[in-house]
C-alpha atoms as a PDB file:
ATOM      1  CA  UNK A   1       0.000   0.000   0.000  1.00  0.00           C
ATOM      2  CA  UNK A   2       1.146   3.321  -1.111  1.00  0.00           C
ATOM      3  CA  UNK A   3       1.579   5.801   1.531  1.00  0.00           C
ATOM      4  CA  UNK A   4       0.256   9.286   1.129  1.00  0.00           C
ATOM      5  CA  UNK A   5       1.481  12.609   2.838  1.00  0.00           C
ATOM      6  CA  UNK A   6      -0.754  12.639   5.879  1.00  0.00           C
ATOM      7  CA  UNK A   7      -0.290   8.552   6.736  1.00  0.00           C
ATOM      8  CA  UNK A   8       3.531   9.246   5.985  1.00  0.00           C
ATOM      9  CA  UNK A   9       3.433  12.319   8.816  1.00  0.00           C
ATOM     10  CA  UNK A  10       1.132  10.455  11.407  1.00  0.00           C
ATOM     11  CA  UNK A  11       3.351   7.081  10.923  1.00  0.00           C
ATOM     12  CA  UNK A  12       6.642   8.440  11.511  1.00  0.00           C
ATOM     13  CA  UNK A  13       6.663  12.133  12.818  1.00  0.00           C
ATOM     14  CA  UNK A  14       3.812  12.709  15.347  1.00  0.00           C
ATOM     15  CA  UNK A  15       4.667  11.498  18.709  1.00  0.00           C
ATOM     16  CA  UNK A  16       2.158  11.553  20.998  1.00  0.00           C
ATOM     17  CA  UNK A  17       3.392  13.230  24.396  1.00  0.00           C
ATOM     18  CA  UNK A  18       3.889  16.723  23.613  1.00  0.00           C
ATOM     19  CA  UNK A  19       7.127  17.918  25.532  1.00  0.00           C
ATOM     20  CA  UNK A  20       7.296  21.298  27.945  1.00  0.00           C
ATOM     21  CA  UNK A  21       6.883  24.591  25.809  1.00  0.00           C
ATOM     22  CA  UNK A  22       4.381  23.332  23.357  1.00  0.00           C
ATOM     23  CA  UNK A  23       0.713  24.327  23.707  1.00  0.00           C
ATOM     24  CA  UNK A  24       0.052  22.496  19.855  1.00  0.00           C
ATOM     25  CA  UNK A  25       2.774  20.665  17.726  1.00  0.00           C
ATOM     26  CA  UNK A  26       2.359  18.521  14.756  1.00  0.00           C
ATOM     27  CA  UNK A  27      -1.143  18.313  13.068  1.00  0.00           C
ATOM     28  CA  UNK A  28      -2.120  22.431  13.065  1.00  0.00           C
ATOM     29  CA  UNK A  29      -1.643  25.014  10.651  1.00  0.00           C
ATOM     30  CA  UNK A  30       1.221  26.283  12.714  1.00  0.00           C
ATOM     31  CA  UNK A  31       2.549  25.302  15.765  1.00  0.00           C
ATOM     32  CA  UNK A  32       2.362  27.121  19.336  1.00  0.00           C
ATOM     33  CA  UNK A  33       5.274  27.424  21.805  1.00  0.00           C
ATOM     34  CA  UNK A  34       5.020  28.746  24.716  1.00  0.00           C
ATOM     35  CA  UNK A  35       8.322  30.600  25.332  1.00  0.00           C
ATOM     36  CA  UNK A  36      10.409  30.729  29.244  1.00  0.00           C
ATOM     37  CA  UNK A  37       9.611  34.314  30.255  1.00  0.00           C
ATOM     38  CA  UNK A  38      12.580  36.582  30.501  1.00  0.00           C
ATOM     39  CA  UNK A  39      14.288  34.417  27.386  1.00  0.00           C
ATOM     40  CA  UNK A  40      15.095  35.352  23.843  1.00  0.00           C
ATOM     41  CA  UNK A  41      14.527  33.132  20.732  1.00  0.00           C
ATOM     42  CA  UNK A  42      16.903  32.383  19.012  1.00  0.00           C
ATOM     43  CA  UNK A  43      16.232  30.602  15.278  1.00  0.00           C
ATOM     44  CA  UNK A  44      18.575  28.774  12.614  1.00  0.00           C
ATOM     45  CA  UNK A  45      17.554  26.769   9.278  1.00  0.00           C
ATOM     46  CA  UNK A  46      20.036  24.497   7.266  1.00  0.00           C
ATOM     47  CA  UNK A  47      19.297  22.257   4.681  1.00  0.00           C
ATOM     48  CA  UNK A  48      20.467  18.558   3.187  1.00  0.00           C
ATOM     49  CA  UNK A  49      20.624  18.348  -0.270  1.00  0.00           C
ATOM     50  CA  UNK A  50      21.610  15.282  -1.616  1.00  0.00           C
ATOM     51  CA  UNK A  51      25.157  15.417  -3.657  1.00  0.00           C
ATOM     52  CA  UNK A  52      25.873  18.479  -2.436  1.00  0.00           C
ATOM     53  CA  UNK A  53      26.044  18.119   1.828  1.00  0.00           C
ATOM     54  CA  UNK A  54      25.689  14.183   1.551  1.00  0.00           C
ATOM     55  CA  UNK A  55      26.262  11.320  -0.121  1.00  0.00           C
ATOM     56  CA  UNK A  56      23.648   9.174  -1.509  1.00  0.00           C
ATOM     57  CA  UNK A  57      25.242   5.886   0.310  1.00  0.00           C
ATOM     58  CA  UNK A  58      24.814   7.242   3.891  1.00  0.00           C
ATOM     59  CA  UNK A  59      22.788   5.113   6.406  1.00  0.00           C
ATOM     60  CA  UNK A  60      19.457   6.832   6.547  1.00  0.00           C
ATOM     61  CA  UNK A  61      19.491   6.320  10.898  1.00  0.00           C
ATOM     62  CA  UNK A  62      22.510   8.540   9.961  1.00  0.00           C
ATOM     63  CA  UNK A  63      21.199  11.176   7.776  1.00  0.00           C
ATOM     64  CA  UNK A  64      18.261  11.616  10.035  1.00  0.00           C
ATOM     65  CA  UNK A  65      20.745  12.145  12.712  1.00  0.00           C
ATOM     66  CA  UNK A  66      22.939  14.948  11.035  1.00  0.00           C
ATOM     67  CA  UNK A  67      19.934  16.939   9.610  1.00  0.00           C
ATOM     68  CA  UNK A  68      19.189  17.912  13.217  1.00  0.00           C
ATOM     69  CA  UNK A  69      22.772  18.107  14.386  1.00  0.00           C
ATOM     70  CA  UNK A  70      24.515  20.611  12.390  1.00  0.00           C
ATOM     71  CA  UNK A  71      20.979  22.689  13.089  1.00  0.00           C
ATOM     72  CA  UNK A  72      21.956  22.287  16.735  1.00  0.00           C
ATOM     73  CA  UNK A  73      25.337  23.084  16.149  1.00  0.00           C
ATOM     74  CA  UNK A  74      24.146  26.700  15.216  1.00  0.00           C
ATOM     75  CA  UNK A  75      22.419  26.705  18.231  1.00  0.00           C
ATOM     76  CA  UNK A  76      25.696  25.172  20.234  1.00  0.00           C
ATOM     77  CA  UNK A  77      27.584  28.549  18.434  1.00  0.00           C
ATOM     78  CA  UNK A  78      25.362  30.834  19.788  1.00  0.00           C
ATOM     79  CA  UNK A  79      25.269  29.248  23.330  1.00  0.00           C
ATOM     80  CA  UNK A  80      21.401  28.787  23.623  1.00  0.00           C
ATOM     81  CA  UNK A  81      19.518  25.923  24.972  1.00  0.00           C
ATOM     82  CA  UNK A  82      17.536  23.795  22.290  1.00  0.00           C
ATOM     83  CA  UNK A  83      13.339  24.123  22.219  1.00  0.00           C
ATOM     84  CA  UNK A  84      11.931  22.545  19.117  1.00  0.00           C
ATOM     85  CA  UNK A  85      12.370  22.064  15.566  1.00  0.00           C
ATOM     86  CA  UNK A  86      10.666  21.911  11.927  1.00  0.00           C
ATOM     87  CA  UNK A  87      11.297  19.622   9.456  1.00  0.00           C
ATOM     88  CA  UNK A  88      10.516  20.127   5.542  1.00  0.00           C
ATOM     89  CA  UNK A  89      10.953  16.562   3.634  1.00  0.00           C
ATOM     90  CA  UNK A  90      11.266  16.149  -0.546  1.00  0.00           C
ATOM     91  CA  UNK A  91      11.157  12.781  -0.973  1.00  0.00           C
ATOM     92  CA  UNK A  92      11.743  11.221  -4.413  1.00  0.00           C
ATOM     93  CA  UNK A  93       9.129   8.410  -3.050  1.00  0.00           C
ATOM     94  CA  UNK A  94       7.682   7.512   0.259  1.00  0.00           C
ATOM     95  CA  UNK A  95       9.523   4.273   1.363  1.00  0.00           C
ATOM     96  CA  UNK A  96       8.353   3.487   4.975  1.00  0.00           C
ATOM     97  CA  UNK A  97      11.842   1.380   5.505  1.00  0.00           C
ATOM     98  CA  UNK A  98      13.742   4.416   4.716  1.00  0.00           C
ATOM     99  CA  UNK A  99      11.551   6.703   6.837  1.00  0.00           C
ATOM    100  CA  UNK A 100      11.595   4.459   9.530  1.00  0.00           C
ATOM    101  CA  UNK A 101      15.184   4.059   9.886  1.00  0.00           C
ATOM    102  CA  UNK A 102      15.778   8.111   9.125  1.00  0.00           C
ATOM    103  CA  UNK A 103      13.547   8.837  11.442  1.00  0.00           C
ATOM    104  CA  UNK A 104      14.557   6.531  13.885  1.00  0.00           C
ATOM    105  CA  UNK A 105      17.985   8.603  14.004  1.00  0.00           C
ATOM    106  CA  UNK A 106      16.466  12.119  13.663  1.00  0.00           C
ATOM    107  CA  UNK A 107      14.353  10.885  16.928  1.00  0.00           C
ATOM    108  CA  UNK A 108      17.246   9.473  18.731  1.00  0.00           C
ATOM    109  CA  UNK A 109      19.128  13.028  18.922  1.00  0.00           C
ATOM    110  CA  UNK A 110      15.716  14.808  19.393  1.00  0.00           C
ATOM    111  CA  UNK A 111      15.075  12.686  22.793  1.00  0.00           C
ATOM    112  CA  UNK A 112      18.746  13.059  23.870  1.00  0.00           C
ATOM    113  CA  UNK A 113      18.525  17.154  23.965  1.00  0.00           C
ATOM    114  CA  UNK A 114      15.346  17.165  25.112  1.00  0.00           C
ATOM    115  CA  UNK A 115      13.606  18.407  22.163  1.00  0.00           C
ATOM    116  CA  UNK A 116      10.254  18.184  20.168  1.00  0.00           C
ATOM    117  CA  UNK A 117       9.860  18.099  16.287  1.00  0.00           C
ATOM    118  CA  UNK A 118       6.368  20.514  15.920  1.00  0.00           C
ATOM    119  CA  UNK A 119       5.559  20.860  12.429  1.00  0.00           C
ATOM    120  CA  UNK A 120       6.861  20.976   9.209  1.00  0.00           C
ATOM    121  CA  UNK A 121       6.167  20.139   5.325  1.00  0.00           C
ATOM    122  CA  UNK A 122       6.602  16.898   3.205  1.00  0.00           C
ATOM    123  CA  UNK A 123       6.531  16.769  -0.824  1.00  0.00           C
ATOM    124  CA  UNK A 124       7.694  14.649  -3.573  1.00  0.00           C
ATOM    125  CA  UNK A 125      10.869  15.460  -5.076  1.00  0.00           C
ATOM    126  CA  UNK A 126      14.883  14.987  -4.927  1.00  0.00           C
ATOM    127  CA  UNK A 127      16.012  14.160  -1.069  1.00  0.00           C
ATOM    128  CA  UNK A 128      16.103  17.221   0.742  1.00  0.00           C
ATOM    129  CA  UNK A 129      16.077  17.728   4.213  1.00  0.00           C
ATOM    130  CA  UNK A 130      15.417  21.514   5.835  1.00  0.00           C
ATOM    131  CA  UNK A 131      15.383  21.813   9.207  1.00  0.00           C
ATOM    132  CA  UNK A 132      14.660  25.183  11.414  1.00  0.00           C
ATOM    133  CA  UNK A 133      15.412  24.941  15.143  1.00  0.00           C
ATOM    134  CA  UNK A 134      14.467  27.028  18.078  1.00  0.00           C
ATOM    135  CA  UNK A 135      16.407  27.902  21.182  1.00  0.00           C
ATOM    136  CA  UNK A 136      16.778  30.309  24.280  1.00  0.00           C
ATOM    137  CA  UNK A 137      19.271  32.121  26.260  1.00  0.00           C
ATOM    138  CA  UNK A 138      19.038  35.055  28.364  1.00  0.00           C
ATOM    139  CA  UNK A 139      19.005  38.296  26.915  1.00  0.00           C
ATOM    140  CA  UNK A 140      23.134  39.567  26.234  1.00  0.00           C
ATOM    141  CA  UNK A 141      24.273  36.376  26.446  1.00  0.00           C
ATOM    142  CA  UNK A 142      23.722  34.742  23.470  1.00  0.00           C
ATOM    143  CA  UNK A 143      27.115  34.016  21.652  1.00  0.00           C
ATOM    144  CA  UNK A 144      27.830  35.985  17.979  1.00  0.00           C
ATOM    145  CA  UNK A 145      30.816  35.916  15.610  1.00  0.00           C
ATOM    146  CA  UNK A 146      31.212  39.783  16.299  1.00  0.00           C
ATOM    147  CA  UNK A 147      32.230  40.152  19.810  1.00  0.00           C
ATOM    148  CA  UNK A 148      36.417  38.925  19.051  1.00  0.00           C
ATOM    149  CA  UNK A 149      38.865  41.261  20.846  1.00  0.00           C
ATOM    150  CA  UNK A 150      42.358  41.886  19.916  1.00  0.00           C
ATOM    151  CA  UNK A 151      44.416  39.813  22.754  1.00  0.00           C
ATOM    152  CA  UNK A 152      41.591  37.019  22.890  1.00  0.00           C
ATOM    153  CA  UNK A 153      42.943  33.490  22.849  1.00  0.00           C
ATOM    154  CA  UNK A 154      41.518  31.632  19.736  1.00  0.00           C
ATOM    155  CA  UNK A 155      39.842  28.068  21.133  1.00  0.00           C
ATOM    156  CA  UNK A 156      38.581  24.888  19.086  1.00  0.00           C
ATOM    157  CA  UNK A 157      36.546  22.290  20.422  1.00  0.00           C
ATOM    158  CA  UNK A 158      37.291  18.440  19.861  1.00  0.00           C
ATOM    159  CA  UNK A 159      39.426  17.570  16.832  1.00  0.00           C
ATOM    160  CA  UNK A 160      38.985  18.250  13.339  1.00  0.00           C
ATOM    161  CA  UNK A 161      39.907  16.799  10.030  1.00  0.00           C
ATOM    162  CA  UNK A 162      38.120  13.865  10.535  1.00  0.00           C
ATOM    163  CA  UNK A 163      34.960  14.126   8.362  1.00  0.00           C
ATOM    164  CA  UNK A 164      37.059  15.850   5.309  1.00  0.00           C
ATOM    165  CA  UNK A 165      39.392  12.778   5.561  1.00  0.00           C
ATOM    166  CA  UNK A 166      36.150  10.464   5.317  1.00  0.00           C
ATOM    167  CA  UNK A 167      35.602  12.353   2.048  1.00  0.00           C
ATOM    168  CA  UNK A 168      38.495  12.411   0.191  1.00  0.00           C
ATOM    169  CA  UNK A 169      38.400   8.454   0.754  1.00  0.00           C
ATOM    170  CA  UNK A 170      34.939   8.454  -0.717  1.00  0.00           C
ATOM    171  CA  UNK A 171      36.363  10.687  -3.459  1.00  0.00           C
ATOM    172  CA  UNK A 172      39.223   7.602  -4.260  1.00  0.00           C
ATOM    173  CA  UNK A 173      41.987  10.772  -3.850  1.00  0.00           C
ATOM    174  CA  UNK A 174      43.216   8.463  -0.358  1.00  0.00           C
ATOM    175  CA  UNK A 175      42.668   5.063   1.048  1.00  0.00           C
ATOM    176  CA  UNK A 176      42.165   4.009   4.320  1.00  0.00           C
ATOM    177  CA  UNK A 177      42.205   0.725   6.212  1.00  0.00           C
ATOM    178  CA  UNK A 178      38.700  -0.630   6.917  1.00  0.00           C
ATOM    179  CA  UNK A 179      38.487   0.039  11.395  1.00  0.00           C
ATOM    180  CA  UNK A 180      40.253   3.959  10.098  1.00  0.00           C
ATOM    181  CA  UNK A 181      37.936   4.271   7.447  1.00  0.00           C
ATOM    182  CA  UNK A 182      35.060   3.694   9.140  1.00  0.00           C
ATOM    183  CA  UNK A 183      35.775   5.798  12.598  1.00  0.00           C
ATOM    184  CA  UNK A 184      36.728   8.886  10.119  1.00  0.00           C
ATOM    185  CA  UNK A 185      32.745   8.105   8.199  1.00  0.00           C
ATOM    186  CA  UNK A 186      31.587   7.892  11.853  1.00  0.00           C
ATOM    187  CA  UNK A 187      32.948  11.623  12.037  1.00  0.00           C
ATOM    188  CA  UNK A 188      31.186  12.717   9.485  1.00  0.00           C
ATOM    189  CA  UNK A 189      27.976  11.057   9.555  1.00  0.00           C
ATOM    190  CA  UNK A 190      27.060  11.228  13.230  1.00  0.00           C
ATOM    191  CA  UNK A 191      28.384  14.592  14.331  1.00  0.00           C
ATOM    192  CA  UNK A 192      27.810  15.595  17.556  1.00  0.00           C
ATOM    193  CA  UNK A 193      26.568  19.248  18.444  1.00  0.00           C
ATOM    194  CA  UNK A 194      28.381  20.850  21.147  1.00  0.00           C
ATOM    195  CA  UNK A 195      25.156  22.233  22.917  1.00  0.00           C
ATOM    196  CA  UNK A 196      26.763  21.737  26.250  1.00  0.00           C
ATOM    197  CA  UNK A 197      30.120  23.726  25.589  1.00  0.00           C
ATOM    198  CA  UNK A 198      28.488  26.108  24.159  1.00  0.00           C
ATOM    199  CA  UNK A 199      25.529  26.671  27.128  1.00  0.00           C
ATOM    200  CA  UNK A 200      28.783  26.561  29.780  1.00  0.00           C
ATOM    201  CA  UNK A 201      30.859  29.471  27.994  1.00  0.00           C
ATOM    202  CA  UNK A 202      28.056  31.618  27.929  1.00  0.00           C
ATOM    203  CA  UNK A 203      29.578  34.883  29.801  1.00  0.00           C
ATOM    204  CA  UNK A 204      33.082  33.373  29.434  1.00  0.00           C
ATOM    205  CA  UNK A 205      33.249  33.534  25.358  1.00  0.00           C
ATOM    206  CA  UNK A 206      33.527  36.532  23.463  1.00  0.00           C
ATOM    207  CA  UNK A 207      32.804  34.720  19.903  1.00  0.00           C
ATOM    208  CA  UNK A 208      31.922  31.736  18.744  1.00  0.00           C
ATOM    209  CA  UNK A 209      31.036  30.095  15.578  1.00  0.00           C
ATOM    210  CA  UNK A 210      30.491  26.351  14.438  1.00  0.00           C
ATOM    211  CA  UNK A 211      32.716  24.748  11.859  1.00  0.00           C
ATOM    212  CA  UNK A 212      30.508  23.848   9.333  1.00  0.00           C
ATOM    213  CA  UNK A 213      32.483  24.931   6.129  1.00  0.00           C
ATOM    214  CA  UNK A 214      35.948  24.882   7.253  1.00  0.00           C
ATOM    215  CA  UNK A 215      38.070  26.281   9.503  1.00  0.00           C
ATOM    216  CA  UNK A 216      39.453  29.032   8.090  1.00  0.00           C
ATOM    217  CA  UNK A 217      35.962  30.282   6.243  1.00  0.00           C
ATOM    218  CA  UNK A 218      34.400  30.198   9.698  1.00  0.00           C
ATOM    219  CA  UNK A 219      37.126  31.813  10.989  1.00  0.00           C
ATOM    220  CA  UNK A 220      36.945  34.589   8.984  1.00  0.00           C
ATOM    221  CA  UNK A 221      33.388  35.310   9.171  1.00  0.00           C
ATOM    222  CA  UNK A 222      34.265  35.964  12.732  1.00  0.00           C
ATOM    223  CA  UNK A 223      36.834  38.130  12.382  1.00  0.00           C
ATOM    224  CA  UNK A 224      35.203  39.870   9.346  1.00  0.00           C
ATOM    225  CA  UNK A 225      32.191  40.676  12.007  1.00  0.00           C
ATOM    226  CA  UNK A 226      34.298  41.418  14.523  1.00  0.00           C
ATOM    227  CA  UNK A 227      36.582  43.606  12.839  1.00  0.00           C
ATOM    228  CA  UNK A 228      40.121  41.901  13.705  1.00  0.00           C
ATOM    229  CA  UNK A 229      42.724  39.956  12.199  1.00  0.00           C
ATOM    230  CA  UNK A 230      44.039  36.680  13.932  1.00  0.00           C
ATOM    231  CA  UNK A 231      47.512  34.551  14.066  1.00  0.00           C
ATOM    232  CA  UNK A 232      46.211  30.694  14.065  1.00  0.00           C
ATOM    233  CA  UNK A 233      48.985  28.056  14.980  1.00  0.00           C
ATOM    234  CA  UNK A 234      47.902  25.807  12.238  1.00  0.00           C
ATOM    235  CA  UNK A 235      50.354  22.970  14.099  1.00  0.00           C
ATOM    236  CA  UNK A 236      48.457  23.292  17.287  1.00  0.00           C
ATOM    237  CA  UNK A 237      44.746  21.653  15.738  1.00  0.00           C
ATOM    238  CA  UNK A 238      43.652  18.695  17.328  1.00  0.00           C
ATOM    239  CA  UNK A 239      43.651  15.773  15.019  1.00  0.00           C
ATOM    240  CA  UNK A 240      42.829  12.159  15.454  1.00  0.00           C
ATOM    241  CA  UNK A 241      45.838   9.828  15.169  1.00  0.00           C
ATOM    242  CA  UNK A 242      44.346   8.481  11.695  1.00  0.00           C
ATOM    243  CA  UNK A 243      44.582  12.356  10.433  1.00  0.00           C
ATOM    244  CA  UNK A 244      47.707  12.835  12.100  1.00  0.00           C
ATOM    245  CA  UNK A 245      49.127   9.569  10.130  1.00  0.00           C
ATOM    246  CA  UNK A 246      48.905  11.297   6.861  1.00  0.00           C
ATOM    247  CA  UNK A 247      50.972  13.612   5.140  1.00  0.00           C
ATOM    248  CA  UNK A 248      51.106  17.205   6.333  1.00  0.00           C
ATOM    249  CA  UNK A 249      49.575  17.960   3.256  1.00  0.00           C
ATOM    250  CA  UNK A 250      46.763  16.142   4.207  1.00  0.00           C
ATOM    251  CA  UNK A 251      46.691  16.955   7.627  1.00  0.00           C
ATOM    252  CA  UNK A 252      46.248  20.885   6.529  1.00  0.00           C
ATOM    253  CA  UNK A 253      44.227  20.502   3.895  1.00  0.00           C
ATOM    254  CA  UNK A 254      41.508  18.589   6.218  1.00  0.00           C
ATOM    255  CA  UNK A 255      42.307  20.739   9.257  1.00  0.00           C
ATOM    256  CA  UNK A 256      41.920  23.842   7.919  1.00  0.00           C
ATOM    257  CA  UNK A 257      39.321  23.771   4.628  1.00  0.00           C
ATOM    258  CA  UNK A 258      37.956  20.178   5.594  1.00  0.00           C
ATOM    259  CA  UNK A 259      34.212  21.332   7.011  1.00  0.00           C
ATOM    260  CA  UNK A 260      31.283  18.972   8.414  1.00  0.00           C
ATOM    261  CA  UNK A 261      33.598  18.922  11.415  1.00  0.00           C
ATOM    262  CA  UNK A 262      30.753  20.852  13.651  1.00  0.00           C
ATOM    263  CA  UNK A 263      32.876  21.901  16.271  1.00  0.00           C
ATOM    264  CA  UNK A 264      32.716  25.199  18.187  1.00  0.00           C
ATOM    265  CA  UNK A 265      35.208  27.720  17.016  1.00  0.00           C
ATOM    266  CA  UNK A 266      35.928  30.730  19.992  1.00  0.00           C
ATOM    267  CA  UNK A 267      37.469  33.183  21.691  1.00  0.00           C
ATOM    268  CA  UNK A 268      37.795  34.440  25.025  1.00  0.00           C
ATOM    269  CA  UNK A 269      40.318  36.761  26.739  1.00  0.00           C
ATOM    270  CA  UNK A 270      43.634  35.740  28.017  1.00  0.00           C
ATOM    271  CA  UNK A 271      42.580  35.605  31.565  1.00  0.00           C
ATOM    272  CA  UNK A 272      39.565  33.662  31.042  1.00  0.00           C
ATOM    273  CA  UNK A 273      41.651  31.026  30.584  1.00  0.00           C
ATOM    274  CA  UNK A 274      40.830  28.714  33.887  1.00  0.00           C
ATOM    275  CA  UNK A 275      37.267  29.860  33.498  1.00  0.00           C
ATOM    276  CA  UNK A 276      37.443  27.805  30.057  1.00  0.00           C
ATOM    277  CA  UNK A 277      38.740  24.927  31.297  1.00  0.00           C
ATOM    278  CA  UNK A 278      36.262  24.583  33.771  1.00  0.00           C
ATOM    279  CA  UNK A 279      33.617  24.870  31.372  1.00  0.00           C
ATOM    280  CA  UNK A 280      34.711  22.382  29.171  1.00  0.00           C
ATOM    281  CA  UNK A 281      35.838  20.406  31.488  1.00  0.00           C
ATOM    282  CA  UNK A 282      31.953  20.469  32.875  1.00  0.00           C
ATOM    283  CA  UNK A 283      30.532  19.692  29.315  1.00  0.00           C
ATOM    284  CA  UNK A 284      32.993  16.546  28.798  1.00  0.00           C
ATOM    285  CA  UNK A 285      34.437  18.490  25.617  1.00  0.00           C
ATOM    286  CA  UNK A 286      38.142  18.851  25.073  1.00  0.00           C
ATOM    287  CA  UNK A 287      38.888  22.474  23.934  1.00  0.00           C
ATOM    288  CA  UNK A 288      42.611  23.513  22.284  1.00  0.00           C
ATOM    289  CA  UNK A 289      44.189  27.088  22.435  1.00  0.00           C
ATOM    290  CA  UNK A 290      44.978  27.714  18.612  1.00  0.00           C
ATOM    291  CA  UNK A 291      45.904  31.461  18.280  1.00  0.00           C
ATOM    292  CA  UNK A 292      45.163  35.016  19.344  1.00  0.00           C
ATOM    293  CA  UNK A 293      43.325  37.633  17.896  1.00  0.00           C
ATOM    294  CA  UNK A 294      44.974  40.112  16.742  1.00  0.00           C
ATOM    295  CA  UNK A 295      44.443  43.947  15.221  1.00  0.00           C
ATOM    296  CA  UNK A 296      42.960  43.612  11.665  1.00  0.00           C
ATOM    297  CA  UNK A 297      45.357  45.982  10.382  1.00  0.00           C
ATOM    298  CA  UNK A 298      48.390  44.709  11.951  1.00  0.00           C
ATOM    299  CA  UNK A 299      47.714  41.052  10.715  1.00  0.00           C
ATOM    300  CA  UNK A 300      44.652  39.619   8.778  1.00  0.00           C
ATOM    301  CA  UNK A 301      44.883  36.666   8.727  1.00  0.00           C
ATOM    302  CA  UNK A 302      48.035  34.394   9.711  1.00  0.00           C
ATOM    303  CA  UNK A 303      48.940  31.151   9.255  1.00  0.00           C
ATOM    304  CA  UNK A 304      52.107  30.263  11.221  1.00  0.00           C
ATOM    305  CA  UNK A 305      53.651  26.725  11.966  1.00  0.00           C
ATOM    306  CA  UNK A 306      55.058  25.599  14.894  1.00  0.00           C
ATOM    307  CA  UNK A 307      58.321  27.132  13.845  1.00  0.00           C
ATOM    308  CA  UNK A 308      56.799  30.185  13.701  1.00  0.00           C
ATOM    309  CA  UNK A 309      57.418  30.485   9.516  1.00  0.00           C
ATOM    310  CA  UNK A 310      54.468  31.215   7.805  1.00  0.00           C
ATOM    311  CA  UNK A 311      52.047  28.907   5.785  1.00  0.00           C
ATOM    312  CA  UNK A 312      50.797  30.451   2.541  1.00  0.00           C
ATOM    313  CA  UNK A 313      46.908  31.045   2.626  1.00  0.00           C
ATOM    314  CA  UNK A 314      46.106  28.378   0.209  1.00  0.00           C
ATOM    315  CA  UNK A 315      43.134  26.792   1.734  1.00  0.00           C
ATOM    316  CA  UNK A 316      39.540  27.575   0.730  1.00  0.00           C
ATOM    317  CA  UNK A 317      36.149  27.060   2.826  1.00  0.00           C
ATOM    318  CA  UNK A 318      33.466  25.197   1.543  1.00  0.00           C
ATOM    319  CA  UNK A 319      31.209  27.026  -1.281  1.00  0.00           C
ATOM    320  CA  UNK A 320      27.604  26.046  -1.129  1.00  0.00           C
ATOM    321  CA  UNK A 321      27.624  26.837  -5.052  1.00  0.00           C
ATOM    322  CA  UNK A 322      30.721  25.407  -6.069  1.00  0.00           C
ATOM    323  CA  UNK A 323      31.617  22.386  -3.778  1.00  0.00           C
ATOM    324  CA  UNK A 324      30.053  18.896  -4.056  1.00  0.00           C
ATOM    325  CA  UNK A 325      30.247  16.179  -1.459  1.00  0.00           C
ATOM    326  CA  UNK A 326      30.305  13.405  -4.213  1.00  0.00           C
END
């Protein structure tokens, strides 16, 4: 039997025990949230498409998953605390073993934050996934990419490289031993948002973004909006011993233009330094001192190794227009 649009939303996307902060979720014209008085909204949108954020071989437990991560990544950057979401399907058919499985893994992260999925849209066409999520955080202390200072220490969360790695096997540019190979795919098929980190350096942070393109594009966004230039010790990143086995080449290339990494990118002022350990250390997230910011003028953007010789700018962010995944 052929599943239509309404069967398709009852069977796999209504739940039935509507969470705190929802008067009406799935199954009205809009939704109704009732918002924590004394709290601002915060909102982000990012969408899937197939061949161009994700390849068409990905698990679909998987692909459910990420759709809502790198959406609560945003929220993660900004330091808020996850509410709800949408989610807008194109489907090139309804097949309820796919939708079970993707939704399965959309669900799974959904339950583990605490959040409810409370409307949405569903249509035939190529796969496309579009998620909007909602948040909170006090008024002033939401984190933005414009609040860098010149003397701030430059932070990264986790390690990155991974998920770029996982592509260029896919591409057939590297190879990869099956148990490396399949920890690097891990990274970039189940990232995991750094809601926590983010919530504990609110007040603590100056900046933050999430690496979703690549280091150095997110990077500069920040220091574009911030007005300030930056030295970044490209030899301090954290990488995973599979990254770190490669060539330097390698190792740069994914580090600093790799993207789909989804860590939090920050700053915070020199002496803030204990008060950044303790909040990582209290969100179970490893954070790495990478740089400084420095005066735009003085320095743009600088790319020094760890024997303090420059590395030449070489390295591009991900282009939503001119980058493919496959």
């Amino acid at each position: 039997m052929s599943l239509g649009e309404f069967d398709l939303i009852r069977r796999f996307f209504q739940r039935e025990h509507p969470q705190a902060g929802v008067e009406v979720g799935i199954g009205d014209d809009c939704a109704v949230l009732r918002p924590t008085p004394g709290q601002q909204l915060l909102i982000s949108s990012d969408m899937l498409v197939e061949g161009r954020h994700f390849l068409s071989t990905v698990a679909p437990e998987r692909l459910g998953h990420k759709a809502l991560a790198v959406n609560l990544s945003d929220l993660a950057a900004c330091g808020a605390t996850p509410r709800g979401f949408t989610l807008a399907l194109a489907l090139p058919r309804a097949d309820a073993a796919w939708l079970e499985r993707f939704a399965a893994g959309l669900f799974a992260l959904a339950d583990a934050h605490g959040i409810q999925l409370v409307g949405g849209d569903t249509t035939a066409g190529p796969l496309n996934i579009c998620i909007t999520v909602f948040g909170e955080a006090a008024p002033g202390q939401a984190l933005l990419r414009s609040g860098a200072r010149v003397g701030d220490d430059l932070y990264v969360s986790g390690e990155v490289g991974d998920a770029r790695l996982a592509l260029e096997v896919f591409r057939g540019d590297l190879s990869l031993a099956g148990d490396a190979f399949e920890t690097v795919r891990r990274a970039m098929e189940l990232p995991r948002p750094r809601v926590a980190l983010g919530q504990a350096l609110r007040g603590i942070a100056t900046s933050a973004i999430d690496i979703s393109d690549g280091l150095i594009g997110d990077l500069g966004h920040v220091l574009t909006r911030s007005g300030v230039g930056a030295r970044l010790e490209v030899d301090a990143l954290p990488r995973s011993r599979i990254l770190a086995a490669q060539p330097l080449a390698v190792q740069r290339l994914c580090t600093l233009s790799g993207g789909d990494d989804y860590e939090l990118l920050f700053t915070a002022p020199a002496a803030a330094r204990a008060a950044v350990e303790a909040a990582a250390a209290s969100a179970g997230t490893r954070v790495t001192r990478i740089g400084r910011i420095e005066a735009e003028a003085e320095a743009g953007l600088r790319l020094i190794d760890e024997q303090g010789s420059t590395v030449p700018p070489t390295f591009d962010a991900f282009d939503h227009f001119k980058t493919r995944h496959g």
